[in-house]
Protein backbone atom coordinates (compact mmCIF):
# COMPACT_ATOMS: atom_id res chain seq x y z
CA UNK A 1 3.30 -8.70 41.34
CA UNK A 2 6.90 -8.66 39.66
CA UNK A 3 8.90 -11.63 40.57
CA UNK A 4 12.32 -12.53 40.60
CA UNK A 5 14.10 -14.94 41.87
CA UNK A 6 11.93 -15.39 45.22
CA UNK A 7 11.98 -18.87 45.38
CA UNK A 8 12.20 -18.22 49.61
CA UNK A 9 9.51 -16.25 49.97
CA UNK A 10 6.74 -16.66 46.71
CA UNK A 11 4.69 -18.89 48.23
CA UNK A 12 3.71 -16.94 51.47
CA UNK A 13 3.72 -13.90 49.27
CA UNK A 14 1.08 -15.76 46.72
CA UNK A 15 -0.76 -17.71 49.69
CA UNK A 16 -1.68 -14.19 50.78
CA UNK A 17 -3.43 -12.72 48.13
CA UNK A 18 -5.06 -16.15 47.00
CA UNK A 19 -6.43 -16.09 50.64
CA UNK A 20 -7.50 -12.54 51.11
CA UNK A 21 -11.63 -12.13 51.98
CA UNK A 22 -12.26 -10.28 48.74
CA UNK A 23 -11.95 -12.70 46.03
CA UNK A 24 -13.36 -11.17 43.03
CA UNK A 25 -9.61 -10.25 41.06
CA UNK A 26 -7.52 -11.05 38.38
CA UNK A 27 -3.64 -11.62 39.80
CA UNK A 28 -1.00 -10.54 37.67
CA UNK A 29 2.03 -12.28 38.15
CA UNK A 30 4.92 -11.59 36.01
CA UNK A 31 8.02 -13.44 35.95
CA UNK A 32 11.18 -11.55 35.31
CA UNK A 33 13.51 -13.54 34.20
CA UNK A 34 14.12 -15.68 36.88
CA UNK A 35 17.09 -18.41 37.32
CA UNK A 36 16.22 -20.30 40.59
CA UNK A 37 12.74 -22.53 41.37
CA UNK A 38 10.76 -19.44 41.12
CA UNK A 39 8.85 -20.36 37.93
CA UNK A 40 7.79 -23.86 38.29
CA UNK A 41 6.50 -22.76 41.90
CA UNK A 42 4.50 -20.04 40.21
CA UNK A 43 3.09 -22.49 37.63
CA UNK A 44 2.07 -25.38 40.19
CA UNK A 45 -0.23 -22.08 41.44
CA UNK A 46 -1.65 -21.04 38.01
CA UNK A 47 -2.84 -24.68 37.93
CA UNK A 48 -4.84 -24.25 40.85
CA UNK A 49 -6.36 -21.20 40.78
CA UNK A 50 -8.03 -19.63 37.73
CA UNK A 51 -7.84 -16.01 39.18
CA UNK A 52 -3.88 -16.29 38.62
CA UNK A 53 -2.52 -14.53 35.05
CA UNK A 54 1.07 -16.00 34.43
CA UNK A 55 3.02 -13.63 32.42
CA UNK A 56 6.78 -15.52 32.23
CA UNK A 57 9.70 -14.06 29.86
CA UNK A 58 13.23 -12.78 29.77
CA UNK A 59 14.46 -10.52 32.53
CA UNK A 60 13.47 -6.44 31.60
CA UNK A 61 14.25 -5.09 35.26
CA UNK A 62 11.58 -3.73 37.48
CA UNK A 63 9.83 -0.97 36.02
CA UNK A 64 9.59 -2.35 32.80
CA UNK A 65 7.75 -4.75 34.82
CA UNK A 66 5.78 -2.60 36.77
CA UNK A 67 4.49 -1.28 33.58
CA UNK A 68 3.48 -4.01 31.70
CA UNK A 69 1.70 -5.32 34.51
CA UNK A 70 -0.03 -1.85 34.72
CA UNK A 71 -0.65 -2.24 30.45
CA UNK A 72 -2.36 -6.03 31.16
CA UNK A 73 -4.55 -4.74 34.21
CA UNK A 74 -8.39 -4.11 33.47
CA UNK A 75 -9.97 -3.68 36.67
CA UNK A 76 -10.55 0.41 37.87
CA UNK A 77 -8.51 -0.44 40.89
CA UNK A 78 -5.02 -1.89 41.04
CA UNK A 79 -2.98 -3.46 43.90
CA UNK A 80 0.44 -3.91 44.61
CA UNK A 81 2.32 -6.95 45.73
CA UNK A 82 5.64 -7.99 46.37
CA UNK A 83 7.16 -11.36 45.95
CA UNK A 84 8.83 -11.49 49.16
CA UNK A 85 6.28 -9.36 51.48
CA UNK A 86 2.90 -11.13 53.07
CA UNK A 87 -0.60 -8.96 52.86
CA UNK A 88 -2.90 -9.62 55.90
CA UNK A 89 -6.16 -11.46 55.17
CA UNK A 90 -8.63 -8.67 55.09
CA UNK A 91 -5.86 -5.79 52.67
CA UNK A 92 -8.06 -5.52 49.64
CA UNK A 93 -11.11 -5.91 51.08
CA UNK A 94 -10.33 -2.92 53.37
CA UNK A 95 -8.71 -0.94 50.71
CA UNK A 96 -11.17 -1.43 47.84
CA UNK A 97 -14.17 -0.56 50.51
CA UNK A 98 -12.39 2.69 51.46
CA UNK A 99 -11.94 3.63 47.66
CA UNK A 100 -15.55 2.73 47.14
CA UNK A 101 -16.27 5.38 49.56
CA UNK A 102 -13.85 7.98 49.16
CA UNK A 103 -14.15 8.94 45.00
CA UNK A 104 -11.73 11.68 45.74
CA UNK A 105 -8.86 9.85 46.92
CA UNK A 106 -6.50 8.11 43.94
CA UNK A 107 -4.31 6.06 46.06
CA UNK A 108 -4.10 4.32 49.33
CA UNK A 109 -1.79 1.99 51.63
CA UNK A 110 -1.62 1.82 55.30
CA UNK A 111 0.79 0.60 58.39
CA UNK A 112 2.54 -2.35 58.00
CA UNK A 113 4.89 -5.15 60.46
CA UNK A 114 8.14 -4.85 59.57
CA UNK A 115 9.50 -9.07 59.20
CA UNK A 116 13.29 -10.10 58.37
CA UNK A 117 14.85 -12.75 56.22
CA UNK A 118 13.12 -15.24 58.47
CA UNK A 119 10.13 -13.68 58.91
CA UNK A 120 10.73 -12.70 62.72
CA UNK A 121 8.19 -9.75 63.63
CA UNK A 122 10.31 -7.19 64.91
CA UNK A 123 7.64 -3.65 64.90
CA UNK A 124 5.00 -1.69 63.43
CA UNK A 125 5.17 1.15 61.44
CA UNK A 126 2.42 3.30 61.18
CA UNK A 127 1.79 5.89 58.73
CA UNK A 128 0.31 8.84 58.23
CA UNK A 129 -3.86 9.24 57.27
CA UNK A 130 -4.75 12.62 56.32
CA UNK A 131 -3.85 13.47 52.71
CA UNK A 132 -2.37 16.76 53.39
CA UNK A 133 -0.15 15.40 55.64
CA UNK A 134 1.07 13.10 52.91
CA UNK A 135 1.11 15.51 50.54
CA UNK A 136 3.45 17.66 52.63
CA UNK A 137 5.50 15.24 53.77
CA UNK A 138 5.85 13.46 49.55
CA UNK A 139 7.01 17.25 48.98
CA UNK A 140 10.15 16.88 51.65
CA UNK A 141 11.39 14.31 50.55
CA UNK A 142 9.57 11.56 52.31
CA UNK A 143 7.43 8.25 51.11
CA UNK A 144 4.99 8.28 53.43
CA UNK A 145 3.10 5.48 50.90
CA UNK A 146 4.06 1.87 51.36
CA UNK A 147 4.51 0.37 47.69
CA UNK A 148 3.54 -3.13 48.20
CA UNK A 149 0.83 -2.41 50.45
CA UNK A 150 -1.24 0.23 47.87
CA UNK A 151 -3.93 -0.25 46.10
CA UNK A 152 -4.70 2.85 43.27
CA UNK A 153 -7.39 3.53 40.43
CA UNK A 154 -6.36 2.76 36.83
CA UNK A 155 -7.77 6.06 36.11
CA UNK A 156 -5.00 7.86 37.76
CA UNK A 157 -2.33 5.77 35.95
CA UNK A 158 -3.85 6.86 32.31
CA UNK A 159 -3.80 10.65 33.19
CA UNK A 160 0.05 11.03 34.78
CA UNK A 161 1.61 7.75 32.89
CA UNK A 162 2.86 4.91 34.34
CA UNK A 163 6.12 4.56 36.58
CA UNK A 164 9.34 6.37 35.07
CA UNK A 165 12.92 4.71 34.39
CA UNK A 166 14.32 8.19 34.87
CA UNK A 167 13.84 7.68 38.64
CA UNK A 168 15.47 4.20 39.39
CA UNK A 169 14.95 2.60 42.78
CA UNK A 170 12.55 5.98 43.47
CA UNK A 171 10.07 4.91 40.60
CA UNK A 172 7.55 4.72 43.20
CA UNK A 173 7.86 7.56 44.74
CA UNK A 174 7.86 9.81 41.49
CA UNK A 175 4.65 8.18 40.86
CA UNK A 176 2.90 9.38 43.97
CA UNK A 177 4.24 13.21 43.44
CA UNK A 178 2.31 13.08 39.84
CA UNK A 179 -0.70 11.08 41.56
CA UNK A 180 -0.91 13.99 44.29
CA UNK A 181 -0.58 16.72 41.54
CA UNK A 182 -3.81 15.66 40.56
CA UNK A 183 -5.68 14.45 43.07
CA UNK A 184 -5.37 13.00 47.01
CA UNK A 185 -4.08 9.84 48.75
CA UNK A 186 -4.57 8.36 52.28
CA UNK A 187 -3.30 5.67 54.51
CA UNK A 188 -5.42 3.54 56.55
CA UNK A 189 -4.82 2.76 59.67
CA UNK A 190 -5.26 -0.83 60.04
CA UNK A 191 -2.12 -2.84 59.72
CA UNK A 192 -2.68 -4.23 55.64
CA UNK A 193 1.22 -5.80 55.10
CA UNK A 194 3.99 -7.24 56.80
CA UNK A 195 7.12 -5.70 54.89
CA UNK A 196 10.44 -7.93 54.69
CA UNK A 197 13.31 -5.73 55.43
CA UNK A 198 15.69 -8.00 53.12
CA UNK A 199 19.54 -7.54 53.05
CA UNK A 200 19.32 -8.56 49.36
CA UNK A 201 16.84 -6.68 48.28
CA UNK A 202 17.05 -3.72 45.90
CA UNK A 203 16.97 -0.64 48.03
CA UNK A 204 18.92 -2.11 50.38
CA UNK A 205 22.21 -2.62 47.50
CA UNK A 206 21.44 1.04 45.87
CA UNK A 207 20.63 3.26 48.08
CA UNK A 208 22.61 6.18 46.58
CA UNK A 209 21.41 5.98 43.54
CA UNK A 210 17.86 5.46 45.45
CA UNK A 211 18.59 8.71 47.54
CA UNK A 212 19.66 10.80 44.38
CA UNK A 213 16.61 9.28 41.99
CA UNK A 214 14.66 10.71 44.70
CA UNK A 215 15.96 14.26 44.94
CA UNK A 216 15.52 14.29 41.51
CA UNK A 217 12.03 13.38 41.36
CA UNK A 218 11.08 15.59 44.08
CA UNK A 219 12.72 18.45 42.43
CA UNK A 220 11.13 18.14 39.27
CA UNK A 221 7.41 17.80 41.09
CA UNK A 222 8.31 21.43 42.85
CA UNK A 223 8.81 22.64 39.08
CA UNK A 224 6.15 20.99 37.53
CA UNK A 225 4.01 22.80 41.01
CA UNK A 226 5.52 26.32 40.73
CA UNK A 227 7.28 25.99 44.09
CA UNK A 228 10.20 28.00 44.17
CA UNK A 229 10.94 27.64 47.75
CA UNK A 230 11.00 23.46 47.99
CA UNK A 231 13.48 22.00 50.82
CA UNK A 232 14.41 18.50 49.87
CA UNK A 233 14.62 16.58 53.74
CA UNK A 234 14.41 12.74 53.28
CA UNK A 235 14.77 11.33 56.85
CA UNK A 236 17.77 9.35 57.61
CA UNK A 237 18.43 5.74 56.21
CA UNK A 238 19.07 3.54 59.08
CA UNK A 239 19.85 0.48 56.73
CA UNK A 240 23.16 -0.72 56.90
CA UNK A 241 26.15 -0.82 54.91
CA UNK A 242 29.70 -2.81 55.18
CA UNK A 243 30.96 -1.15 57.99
CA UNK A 244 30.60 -2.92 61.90
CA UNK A 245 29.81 -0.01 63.37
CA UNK A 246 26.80 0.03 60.82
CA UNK A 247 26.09 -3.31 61.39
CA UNK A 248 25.83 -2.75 64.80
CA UNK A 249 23.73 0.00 65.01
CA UNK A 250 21.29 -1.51 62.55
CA UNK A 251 20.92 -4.97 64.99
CA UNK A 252 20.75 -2.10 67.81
CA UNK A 253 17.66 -0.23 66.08
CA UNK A 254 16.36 -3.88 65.36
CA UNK A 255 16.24 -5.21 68.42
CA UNK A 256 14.83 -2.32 70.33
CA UNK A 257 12.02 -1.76 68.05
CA UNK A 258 11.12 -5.46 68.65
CA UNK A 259 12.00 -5.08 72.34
CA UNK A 260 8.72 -1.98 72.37
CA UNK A 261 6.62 -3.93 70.16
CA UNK A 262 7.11 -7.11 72.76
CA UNK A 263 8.26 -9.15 70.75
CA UNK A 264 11.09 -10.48 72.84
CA UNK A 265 12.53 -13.56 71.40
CA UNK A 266 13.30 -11.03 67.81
CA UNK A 267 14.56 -8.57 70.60
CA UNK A 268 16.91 -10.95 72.07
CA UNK A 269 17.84 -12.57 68.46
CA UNK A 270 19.47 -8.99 67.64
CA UNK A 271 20.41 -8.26 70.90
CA UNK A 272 23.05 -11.20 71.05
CA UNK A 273 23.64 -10.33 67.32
CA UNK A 274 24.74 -6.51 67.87
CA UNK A 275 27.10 -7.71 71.12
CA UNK A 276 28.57 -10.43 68.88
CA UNK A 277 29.60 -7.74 66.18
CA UNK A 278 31.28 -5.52 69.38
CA UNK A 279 30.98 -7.14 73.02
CA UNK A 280 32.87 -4.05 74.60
CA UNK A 281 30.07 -1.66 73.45
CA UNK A 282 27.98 -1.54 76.90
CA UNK A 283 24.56 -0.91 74.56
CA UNK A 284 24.10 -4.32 73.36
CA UNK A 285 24.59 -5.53 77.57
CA UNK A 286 22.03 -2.91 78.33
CA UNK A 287 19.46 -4.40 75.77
CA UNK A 288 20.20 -7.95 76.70
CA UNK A 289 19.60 -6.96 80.77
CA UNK A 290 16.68 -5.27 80.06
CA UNK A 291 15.26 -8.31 78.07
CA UNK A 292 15.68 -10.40 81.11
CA UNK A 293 14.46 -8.04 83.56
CA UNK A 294 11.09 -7.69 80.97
CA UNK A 295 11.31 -11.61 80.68
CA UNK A 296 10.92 -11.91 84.76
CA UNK A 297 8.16 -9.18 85.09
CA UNK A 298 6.06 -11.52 82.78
C-alpha cells in the first residue's frame, strides 16, 4: 500500500486489511513522503501489529513506489491496497482461494461500492468475469481490472517487469496488457472493495495525461501482439472538471446511481447539490420528486 498524505482516510484503509479473515500476510506499507499526520498514524499501527512492514522515506511518486513495494514482497501472491479505499472483510480470503484454484489465471479483482469524500455509498459497479471478455475489452481501451481491489502472483511480475513510468497515471493498466500477453485474468463477482471516488485524487487532477498514457500503452500491446487492426475506444470519463455544467452533470450521474442502488439519503445529498449548482435546470427537480415519491412508497 503506497501512502501519501491520507491522514483522512489511513486508518479505515489499514483497519481493513488488519481485519480481513485471512490473516496469514506480511503488509507492506510504504510511506511516500508524506507532510500531514500520516506517518505517526502509520507507526502507532506498526506497534500493534507485527504483520505490518513500515517502509518510511522521501517522496519518489507512485510507481517508484509501486515498485519497491513489489521488490520487498516475498509471498507468490500480491495484493493491492489503497490508502484512501476500504477492502471488505472476506477480499483476500476470497481472492487467494480462487487463485489457489485457478493456476491459470495471473491476476484477479472483482466489483466494488463506489464511496465519496465522506464515505457515502452511492452504487455498485460490477465487472466483468470471463477472461476473454477482459482481455477484449483491456485491448479497446478499457480497465476492466480494479487496481486496489487485485490481488496477482509474483510470478507474473518477474516475467513482464514491474509497473512502467513511461505510462503515468495508466501504469496500471499497461501492466495488465503485459500480464494478459502471457497468461489470463478474472474478476470475481462478489463485491471485494469500496472505491473512494476522491476529487483530490490523482486521476481525477490528470486525466489527460491519464487518457493519452493509456492510448499509448494500448498501442504498444497491439504491436508487441501483431495486431494491425487495433481500435483504441476508452469509454467516456464522467469525472468532472471546472466547468458548472460539469459539475452538474457529475452530482446528476451521482445521485441517480445512488437513487437505483437505494441508497436515498446519498441520492438526495447530490440531488440538492446538482439543483444548487443550476436551480432552473428541471433535472435536478425531477430527481428530488422522485426521491420523495420513493421515500412515501417505503
Amino acid at each position: 500500500m503506497p501512502v501519501y498524505n491520507a491522514e483522512k482516510y489511513i486508518e479505515a484503509a489499514v483497519d481493513s486489511i488488519l481485519k480481513q479473515t485471512f490473516t496469514d500476510f506480511e503488509f507492506i506499507i510504504i510511506n511516500d513522503g508524506s507532510t500531514d499526520g500520516t506517518l505517526d498514524i502509520l507507526e502507532g499501527y506498526a506497534k500493534r501489529d507485527s504483520r505490518i512492514r513500515l517502509i518510511s522515506r522521501e517522496n519518489k511518486g507512485l510507481v517508484a513506489t509501486l515498485n519497491e513495494g513489489l521488490a520487498l514482497a516475498k509471498a507468490p501472491l500480491i495484493a493491492r491496497m489503497d490508502a484512501d479505499d476500504v477492502s471488505v472483510i472476506n477480499r483476500l480470503m476470497l481472492q487467494k482461494e480462487y487463485l489457489d484454484e485457478h493456476a491459470d489465471i495471473l491476476c484477479v479483482s472483482g466489483d466494488y461500492e463506489v464511496i465519496d469524500e465522506k464515505g457515502r455509498v452511492v452504487t455498485r459497479l460490477k465487472v466483468p468475469v470471463e477472461p476473454e471478455l477482459i482481455s477484449s475489452q483491456l485491448l479497446k481501451g478499457h480497465s476492466p481490472m480494479v487496481h486496489p481491489a487485485t490481488m496477482f502472483r509474483k510470478r507474473a511480475i518477474d516475467e513482464v517487469g514491474p509497473y512502467s513510468g513511461n505510462y503515468l497515471h495508466a501504469e496500471d493498466y499497461d501492466l495488465w496488457l503485459r500480464f494478459d500477453e502471457i497468461g489470463k485474468l478474472a474478476n470475481l463477482p462478489e463485491l471485494l472493495l469500496r472505491y473512494r471516488y476522491s476529487t483530490s485524487s490523482v486521476s481525477w487532477s490528470n486525466m489527460s495525461l491519464q487518457l493519452a498514457s493509456a492510448k499509448r500503452a494500448c498501442e504498444h500491446s497491439w504491436e508487441r501482439r501483431g495486431l494491425i487492426d487495433g481500435v483504441f475506444e476508452p469509454v467516456g470519463d464522467w469525472r468532472p472538471n471546472e466547468s458548472n455544467q460539469s459539475r452538474y452533470d457529475f452530482s446528476m450521474k451521482m445521485a441517480w446511481w445512488a437513487y437505483s442502488y437505494n441508497q436515498l439519503s446519498t441520492s438526495f445529498f447530490y440531488g440538492v447539490k446538482a439543483v444548487g449548482i443550476n436551480v432552473l435546470k428541471k433535472q435536478g427537480w425531477v430527481l428530488l420528486l422522485s426521491l420523495i415519491r420513493k421515500k412515501l412508497k417505503l
